[in-house]
N, C-alpha and C. Protein backbone atom coordinates (compact mmCIF):
# COMPACT_ATOMS: atom_id res chain seq x y z
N UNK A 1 114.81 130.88 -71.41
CA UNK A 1 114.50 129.89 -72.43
C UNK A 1 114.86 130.41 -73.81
N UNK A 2 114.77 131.65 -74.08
CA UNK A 2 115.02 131.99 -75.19
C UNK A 2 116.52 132.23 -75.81
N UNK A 3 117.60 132.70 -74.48
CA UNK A 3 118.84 132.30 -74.85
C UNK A 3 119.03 130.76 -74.97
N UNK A 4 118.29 129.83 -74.48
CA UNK A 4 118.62 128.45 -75.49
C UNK A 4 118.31 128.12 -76.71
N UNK A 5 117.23 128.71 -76.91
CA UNK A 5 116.62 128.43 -78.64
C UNK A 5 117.62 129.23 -79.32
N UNK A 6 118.00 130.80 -78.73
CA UNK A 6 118.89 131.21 -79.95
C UNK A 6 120.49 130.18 -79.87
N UNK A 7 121.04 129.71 -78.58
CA UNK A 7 122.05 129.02 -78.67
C UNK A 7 121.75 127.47 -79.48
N UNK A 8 120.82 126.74 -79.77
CA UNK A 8 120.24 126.03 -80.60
C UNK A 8 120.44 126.44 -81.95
N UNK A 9 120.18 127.23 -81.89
CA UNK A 9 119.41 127.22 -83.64
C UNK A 9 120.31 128.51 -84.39
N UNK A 10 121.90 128.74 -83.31
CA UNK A 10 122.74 129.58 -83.67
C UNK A 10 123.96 128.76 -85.20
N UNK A 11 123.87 129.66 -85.96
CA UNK A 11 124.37 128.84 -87.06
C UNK A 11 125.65 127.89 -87.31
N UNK A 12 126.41 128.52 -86.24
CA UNK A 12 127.63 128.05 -85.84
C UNK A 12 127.66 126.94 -85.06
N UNK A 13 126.40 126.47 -84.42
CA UNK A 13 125.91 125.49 -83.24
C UNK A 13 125.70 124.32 -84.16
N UNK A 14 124.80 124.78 -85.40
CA UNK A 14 124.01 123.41 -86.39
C UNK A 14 123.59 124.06 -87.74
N UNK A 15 123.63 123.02 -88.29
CA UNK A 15 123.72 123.54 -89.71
C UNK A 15 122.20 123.05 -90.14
N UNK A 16 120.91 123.15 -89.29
CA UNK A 16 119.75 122.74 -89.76
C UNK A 16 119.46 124.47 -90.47
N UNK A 17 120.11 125.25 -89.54
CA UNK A 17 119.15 127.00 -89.79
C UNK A 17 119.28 127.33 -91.27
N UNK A 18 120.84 126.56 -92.01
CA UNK A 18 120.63 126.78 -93.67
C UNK A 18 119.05 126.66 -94.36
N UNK A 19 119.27 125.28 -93.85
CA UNK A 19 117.79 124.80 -94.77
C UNK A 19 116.81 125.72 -94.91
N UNK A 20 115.89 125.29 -95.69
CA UNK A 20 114.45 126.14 -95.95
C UNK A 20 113.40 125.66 -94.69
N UNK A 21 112.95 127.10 -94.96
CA UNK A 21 111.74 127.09 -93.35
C UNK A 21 111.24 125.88 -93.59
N UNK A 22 110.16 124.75 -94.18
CA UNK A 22 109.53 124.05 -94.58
C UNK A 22 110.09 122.88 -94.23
N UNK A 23 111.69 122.28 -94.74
CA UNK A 23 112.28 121.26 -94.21
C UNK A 23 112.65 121.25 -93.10
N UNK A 24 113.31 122.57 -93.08
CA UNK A 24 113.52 122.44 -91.29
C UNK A 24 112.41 122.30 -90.20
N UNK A 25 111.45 122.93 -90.74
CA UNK A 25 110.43 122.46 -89.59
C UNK A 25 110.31 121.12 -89.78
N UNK A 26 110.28 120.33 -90.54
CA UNK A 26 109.80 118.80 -90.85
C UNK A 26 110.72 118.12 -89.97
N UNK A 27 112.13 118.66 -90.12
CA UNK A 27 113.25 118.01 -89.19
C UNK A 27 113.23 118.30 -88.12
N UNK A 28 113.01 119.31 -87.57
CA UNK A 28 112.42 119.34 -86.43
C UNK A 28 111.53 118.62 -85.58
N UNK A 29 110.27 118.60 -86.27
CA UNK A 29 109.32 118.00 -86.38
C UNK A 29 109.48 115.93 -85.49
N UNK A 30 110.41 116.07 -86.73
CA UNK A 30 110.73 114.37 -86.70
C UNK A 30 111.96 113.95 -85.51
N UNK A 31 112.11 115.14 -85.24
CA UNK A 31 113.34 114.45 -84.18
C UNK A 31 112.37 114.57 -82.63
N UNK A 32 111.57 115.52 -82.52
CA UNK A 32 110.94 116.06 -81.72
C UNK A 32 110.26 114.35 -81.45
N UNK A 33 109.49 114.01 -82.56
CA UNK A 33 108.39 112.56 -82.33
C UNK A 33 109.45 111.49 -81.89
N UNK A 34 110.67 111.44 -82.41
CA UNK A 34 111.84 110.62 -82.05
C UNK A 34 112.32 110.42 -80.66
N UNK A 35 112.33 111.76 -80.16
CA UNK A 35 113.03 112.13 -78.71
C UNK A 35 111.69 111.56 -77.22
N UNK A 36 110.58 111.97 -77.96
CA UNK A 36 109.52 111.77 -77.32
C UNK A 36 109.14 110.19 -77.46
N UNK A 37 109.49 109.90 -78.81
CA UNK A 37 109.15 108.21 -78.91
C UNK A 37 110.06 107.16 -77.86
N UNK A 38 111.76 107.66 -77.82
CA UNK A 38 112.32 107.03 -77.20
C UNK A 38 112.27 107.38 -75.63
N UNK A 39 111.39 108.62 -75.46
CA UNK A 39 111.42 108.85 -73.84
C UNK A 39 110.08 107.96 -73.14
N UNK A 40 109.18 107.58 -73.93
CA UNK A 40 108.14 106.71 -73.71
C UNK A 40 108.30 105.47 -73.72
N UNK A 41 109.06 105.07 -74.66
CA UNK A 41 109.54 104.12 -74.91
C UNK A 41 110.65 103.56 -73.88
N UNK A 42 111.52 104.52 -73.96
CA UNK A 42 112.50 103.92 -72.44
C UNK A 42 111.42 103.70 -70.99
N UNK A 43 110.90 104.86 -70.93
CA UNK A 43 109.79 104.73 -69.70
C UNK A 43 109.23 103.75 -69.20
N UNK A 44 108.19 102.97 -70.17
CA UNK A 44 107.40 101.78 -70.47
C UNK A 44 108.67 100.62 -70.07
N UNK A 45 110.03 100.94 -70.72
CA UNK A 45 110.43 99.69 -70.38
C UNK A 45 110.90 99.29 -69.01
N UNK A 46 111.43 100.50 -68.65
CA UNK A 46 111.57 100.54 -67.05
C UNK A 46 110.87 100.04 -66.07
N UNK A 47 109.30 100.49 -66.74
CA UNK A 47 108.06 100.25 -65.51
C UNK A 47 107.95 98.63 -65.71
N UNK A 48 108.04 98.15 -67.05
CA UNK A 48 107.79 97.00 -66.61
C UNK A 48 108.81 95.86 -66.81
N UNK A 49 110.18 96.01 -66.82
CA UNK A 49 110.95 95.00 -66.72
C UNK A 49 111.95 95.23 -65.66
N UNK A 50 111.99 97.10 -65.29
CA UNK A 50 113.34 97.40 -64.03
C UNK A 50 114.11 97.72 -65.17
N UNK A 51 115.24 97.82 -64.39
CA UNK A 51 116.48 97.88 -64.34
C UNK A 51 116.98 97.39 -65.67
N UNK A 52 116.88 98.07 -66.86
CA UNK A 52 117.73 97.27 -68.44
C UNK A 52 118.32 98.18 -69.34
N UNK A 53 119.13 97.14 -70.26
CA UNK A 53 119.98 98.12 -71.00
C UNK A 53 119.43 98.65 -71.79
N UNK A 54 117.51 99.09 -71.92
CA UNK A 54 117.02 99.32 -73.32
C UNK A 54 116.95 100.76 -73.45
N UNK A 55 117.00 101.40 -72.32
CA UNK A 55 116.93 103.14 -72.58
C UNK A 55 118.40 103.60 -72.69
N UNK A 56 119.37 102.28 -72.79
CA UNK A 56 120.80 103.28 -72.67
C UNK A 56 120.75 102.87 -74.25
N UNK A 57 120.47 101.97 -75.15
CA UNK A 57 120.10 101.66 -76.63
C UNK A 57 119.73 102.85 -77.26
N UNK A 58 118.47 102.97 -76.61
CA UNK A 58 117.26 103.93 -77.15
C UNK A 58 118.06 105.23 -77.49
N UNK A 59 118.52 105.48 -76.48
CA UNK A 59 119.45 107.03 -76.23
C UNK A 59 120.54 107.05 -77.25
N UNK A 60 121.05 105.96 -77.13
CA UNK A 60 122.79 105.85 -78.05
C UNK A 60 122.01 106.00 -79.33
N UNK A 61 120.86 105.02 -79.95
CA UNK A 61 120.44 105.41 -81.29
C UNK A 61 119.83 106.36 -81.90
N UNK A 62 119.15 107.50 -80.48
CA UNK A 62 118.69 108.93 -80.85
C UNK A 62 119.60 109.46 -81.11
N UNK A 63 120.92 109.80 -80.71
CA UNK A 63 122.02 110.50 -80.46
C UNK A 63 122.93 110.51 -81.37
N UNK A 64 122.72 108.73 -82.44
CA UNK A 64 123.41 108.54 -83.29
C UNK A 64 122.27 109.41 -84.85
N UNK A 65 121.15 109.25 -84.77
CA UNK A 65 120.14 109.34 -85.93
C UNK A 65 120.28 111.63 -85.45
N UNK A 66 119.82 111.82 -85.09
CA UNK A 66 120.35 112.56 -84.57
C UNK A 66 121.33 113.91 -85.07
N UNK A 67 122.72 113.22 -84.83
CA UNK A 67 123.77 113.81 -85.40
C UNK A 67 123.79 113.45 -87.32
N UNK A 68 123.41 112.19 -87.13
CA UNK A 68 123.34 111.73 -88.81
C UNK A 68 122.42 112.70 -89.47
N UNK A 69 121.31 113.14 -89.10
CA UNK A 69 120.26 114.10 -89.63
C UNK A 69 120.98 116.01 -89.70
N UNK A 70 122.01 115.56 -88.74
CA UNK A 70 122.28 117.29 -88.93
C UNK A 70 123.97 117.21 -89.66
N UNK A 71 124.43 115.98 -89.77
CA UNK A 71 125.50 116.21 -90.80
C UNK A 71 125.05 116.02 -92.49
N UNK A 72 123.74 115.53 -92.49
CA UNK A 72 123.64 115.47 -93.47
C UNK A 72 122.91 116.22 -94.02
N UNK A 73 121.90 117.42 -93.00
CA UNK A 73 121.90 118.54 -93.65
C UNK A 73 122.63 119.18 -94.14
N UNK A 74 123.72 119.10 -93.73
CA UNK A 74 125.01 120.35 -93.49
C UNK A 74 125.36 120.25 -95.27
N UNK A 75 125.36 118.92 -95.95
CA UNK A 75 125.83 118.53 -96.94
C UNK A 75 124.59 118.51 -97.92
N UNK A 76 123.59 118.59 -97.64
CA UNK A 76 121.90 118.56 -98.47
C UNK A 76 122.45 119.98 -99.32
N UNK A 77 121.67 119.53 -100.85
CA UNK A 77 121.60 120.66 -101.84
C UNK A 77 120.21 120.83 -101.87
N UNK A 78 119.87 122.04 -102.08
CA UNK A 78 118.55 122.38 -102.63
C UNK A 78 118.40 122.48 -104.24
N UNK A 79 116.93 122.21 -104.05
CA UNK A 79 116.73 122.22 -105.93
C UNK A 79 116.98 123.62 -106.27
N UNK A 80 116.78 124.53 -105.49
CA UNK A 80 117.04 126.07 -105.75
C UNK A 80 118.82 125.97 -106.36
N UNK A 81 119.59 125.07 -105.68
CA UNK A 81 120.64 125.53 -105.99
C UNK A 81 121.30 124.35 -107.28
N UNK A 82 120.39 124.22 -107.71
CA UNK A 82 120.64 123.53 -109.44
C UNK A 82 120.71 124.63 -110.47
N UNK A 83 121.61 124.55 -111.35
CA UNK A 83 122.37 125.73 -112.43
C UNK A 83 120.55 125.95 -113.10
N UNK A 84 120.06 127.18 -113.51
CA UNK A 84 119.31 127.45 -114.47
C UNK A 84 119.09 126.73 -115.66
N UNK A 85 117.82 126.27 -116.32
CA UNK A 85 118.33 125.05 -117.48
C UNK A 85 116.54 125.96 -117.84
N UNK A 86 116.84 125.97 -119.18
CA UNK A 86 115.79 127.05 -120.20
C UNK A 86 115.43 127.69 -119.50
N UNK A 87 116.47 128.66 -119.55
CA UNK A 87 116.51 130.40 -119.18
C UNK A 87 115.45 130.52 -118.06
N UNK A 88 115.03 129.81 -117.01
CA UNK A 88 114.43 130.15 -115.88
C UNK A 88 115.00 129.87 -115.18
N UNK A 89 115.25 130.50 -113.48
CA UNK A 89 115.43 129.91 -112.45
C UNK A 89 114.47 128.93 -111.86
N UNK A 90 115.38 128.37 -110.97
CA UNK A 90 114.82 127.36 -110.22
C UNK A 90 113.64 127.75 -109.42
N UNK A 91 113.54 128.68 -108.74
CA UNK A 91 112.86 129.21 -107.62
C UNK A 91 111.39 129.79 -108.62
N UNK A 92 111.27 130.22 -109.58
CA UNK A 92 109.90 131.00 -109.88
C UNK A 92 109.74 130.73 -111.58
N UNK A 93 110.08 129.73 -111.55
CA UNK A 93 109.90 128.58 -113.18
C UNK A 93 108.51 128.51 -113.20
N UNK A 94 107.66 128.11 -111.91
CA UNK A 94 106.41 127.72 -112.12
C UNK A 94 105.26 128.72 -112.14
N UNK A 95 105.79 130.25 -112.37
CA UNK A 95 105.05 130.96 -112.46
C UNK A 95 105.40 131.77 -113.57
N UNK A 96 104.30 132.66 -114.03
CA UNK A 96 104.28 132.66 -115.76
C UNK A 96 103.98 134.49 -115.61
């Protein structure tokens, strides 16, 4: 199991590991309730209608939200990485 998390979360694999610990867990977080929402969600629909096109939906729009969440990390700036503006950095401005 653990050679999958490192093949996951290998930097070359996805560009979530840039981010900061804090967002990335959040993104994590949210795809995790996503994956689980649409596996319940497909489930439920199965049990009670059979046979339909709603878990091949469900899947195509995880798959699409998904990839959209990790290309657009790839391209996310941090406030850390805004130019210095009155002689403080970004990162420890709020401490004196």
């Amino acid at each position: 199991m653990k050679i999958t998390d490192q093949a996951a979360l290998a930097s070359a694999a996805t560009s979530l590991t840039e981010l900061p610990h804090g967002l990335r867990d959040q993104l994590a977080g949210f795809l995790g309730i996503m994956w689980s929402s649409i596996a319940c969600a497909g489930t439920g629909a199965w049990l009670l209608f059979g046979e339909t096109v709603f878990l091949q939906v469900l899947v195509a729009f995880g798959i699409l939200m998904t990839g959209l969440t990790v290309h657009r990390a790839s391209t996310a700036a941090s406030w850390r990485d805004e130019p210095v503006r009155h002689g403080r950095s970004g990162d420890s401005s709020w401490r004196r």
